[in-house]
C-alpha atoms as a PDB file:
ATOM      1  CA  UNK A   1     -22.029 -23.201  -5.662  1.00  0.00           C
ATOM      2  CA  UNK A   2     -18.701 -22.696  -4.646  1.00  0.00           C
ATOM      3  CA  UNK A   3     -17.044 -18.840  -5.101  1.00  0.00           C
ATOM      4  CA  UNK A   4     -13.785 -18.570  -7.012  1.00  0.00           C
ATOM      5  CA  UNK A   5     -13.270 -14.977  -5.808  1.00  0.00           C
ATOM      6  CA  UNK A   6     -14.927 -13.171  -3.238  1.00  0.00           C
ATOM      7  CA  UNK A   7     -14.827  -9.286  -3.049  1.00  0.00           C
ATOM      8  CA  UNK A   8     -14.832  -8.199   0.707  1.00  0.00           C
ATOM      9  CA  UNK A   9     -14.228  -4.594   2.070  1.00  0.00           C
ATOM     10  CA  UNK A  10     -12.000  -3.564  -1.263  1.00  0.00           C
ATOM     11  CA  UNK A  11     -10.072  -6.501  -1.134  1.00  0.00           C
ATOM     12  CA  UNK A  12      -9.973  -9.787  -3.872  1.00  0.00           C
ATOM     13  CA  UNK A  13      -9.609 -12.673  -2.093  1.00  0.00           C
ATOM     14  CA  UNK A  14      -8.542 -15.838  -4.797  1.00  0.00           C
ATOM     15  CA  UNK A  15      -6.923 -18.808  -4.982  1.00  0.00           C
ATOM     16  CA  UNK A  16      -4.027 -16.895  -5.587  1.00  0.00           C
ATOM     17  CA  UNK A  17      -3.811 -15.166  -2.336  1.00  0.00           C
ATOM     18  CA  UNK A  18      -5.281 -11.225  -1.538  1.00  0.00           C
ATOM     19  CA  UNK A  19      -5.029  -8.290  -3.510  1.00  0.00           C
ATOM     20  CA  UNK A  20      -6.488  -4.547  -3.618  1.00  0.00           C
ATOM     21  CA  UNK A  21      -9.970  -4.223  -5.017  1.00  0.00           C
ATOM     22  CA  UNK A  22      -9.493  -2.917  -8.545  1.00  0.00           C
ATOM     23  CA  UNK A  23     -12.521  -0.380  -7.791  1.00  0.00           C
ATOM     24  CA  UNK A  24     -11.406   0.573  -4.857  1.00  0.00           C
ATOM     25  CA  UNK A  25      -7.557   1.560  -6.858  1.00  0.00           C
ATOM     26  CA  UNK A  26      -9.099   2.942  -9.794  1.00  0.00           C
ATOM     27  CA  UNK A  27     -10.724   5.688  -7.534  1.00  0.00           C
ATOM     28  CA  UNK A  28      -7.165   6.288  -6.214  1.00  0.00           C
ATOM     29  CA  UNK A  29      -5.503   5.985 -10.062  1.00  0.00           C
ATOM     30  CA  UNK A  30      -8.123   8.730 -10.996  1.00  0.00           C
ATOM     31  CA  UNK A  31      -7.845  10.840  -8.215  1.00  0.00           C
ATOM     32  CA  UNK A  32      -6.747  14.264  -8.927  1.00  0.00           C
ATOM     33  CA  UNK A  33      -3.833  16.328  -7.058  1.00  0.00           C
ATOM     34  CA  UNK A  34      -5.907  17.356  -3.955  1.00  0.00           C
ATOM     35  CA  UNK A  35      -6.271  21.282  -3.904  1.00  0.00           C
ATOM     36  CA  UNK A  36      -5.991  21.525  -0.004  1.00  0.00           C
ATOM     37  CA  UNK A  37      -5.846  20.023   3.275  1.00  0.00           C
ATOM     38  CA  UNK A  38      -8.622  18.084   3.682  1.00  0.00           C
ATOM     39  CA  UNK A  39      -8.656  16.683  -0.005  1.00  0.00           C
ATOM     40  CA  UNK A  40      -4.945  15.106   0.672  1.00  0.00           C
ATOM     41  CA  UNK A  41      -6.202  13.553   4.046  1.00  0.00           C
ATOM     42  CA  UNK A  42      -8.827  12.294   2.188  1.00  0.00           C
ATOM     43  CA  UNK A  43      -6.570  10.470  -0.176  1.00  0.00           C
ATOM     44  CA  UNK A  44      -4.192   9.563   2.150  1.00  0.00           C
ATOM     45  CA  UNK A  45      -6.531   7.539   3.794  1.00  0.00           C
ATOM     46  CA  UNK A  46      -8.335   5.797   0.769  1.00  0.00           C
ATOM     47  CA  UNK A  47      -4.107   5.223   0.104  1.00  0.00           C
ATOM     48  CA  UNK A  48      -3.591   4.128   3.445  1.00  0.00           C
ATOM     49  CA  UNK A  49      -6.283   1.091   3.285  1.00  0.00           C
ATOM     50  CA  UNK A  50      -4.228  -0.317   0.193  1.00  0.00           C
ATOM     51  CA  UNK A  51      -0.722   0.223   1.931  1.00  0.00           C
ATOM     52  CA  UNK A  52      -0.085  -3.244   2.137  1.00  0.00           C
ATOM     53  CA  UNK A  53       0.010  -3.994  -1.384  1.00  0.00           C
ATOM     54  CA  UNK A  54       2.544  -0.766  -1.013  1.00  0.00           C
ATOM     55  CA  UNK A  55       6.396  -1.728  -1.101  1.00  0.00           C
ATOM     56  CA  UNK A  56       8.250   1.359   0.822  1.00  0.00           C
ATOM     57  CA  UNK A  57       4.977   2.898   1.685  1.00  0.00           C
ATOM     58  CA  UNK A  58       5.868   4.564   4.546  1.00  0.00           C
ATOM     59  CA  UNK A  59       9.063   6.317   2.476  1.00  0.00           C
ATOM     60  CA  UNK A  60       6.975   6.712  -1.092  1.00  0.00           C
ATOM     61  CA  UNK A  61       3.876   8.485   0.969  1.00  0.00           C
ATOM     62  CA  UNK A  62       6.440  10.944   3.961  1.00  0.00           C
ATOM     63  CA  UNK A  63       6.188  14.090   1.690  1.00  0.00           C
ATOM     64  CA  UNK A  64       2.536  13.869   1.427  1.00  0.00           C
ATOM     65  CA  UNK A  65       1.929  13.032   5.101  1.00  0.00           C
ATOM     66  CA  UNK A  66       4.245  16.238   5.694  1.00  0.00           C
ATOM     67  CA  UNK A  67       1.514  18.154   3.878  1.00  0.00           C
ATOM     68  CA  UNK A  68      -0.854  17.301   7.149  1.00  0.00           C
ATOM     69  CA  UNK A  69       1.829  18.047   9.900  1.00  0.00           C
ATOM     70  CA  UNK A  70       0.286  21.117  12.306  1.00  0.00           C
ATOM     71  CA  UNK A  71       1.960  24.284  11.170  1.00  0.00           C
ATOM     72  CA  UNK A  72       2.888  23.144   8.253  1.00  0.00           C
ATOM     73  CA  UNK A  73       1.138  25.362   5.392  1.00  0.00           C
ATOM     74  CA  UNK A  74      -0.149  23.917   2.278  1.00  0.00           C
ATOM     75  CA  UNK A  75       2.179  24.254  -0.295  1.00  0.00           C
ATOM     76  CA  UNK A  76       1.785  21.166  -3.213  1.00  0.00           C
ATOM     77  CA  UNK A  77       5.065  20.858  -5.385  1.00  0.00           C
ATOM     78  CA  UNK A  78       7.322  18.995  -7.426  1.00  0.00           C
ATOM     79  CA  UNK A  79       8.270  17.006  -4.309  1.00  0.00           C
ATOM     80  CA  UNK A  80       4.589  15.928  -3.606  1.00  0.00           C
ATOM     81  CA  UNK A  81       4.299  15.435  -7.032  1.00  0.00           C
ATOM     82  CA  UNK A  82       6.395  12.763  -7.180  1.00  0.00           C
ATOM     83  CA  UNK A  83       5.666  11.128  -4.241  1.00  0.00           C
ATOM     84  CA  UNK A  84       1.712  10.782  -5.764  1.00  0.00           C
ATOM     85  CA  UNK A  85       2.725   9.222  -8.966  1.00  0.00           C
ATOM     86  CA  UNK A  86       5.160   5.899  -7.521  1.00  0.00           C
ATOM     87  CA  UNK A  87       2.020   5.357  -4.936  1.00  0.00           C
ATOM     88  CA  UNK A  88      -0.372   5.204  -7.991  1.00  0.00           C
ATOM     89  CA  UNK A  89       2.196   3.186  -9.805  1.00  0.00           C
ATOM     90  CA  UNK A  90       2.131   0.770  -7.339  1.00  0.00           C
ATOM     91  CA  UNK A  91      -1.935   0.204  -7.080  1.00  0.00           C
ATOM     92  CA  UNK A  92      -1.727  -0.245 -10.845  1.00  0.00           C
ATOM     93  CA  UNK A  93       0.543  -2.932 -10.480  1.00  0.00           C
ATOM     94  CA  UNK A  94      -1.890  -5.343  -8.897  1.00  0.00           C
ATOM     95  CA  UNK A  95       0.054  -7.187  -6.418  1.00  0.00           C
ATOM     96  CA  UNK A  96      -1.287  -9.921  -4.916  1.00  0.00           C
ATOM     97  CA  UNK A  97       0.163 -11.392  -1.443  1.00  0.00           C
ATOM     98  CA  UNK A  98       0.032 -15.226  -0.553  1.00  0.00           C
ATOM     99  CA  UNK A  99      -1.547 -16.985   2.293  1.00  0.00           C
ATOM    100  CA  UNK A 100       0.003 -18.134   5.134  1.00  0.00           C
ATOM    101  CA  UNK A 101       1.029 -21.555   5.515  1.00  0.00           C
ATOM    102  CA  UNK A 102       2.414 -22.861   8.308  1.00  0.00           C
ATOM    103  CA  UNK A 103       3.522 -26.086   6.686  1.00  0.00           C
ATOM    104  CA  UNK A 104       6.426 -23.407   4.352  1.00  0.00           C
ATOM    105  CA  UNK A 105       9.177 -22.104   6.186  1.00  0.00           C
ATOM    106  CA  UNK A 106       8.813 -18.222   6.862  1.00  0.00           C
ATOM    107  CA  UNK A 107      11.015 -15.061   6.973  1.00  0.00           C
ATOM    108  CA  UNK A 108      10.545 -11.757   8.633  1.00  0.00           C
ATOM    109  CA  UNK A 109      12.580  -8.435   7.884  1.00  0.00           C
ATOM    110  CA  UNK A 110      12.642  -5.688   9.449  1.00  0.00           C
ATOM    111  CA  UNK A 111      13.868  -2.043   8.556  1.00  0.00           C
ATOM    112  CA  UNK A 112      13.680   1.014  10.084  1.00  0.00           C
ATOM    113  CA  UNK A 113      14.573   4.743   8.020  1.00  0.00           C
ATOM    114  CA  UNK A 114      13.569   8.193   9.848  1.00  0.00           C
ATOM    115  CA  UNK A 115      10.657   8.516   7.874  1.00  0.00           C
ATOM    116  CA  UNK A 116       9.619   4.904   8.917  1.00  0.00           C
ATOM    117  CA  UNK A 117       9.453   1.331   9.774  1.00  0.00           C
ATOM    118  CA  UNK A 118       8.727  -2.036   7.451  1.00  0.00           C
ATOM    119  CA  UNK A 119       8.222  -5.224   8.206  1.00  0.00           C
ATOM    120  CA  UNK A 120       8.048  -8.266   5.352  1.00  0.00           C
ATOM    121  CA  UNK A 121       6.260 -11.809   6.078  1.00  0.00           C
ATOM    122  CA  UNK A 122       7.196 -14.148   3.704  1.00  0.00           C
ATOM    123  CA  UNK A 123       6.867 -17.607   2.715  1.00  0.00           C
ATOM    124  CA  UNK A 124       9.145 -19.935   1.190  1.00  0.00           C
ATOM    125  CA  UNK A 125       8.413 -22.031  -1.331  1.00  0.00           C
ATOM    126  CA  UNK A 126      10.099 -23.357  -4.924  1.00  0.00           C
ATOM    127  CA  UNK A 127      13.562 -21.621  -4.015  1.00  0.00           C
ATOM    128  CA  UNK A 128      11.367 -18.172  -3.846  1.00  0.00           C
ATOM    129  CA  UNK A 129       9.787 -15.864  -1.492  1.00  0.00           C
ATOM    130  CA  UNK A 130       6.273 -15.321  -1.381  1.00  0.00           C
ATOM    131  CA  UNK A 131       4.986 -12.167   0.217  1.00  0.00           C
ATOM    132  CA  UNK A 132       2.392 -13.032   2.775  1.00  0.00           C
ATOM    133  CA  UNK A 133       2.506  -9.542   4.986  1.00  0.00           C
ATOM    134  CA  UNK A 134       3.940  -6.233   4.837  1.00  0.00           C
ATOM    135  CA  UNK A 135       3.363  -3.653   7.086  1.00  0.00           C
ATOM    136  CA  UNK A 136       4.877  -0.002   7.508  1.00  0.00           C
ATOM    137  CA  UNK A 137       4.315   2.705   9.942  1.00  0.00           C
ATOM    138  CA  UNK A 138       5.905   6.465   9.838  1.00  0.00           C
END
């Protein structure tokens, strides 16, 4: 019997490349504003393990992460506010990154902000680019 999707540590992994386990983002979709400290390093990190499927991540998520710098007291507003909803937006939007292929021709980019750095892997293939990796750090 041969698997058309397999489900491994909240990721999808199809024929159509990888993608965020839809469990694993409707637990983030229906999280809740965390109350305190502990509740938004809690969600950071269940955010963190889908970053990759997370354009801008770094940028989107550098209000919350401010929220867990030492000294800083807990304070949740507007600004947090909106940094929570593009995050969730994002997870809802199921994107899916390709393979790699080392037969396609590839691309890297590379940007750096003072919140953070990205970096794109893409493939290219029918005149368009194919996300294969994206990583970003603060």
């Amino acid at each position: 019997m041969m698997l058309s999707v397999l489900e491994f540590y909240g990721f999808i992994f199809s024929a159509n490349g990888i993608s965020a386990d839809p469990k694993k983002a409707a637990a983030i979709l229906q999280a809740s504003e965390p109350k305190d400290l502990r509740e938004i390093r809690s969600l950071l990190g269940m955010v963190n393990y889908c970053a990759r499927f997370i354009q801008d991540f770094s940028t989107i998520s550098a209000p919350l992460r401010d929220l867990t710098k030492k000294g800083t007291s807990w304070q949740w507003g507007d600004t947090h506010k909106q940094a929570l909803q593009p995050l969730k937006d994002a997870l809802a939007s199921a994107t899916t990154t390709s393979y790699f292929d080392p037969t396609k021709d590839t691309e890297l980019v590379v940007d750096a902000s003072p919140v953070g750095l990205c970096a794109i892997l893409s493939a290219i293939w029918t005149k368009m680019h194919h996300c294969i990796r994206q990583s970003c750090t603060q």
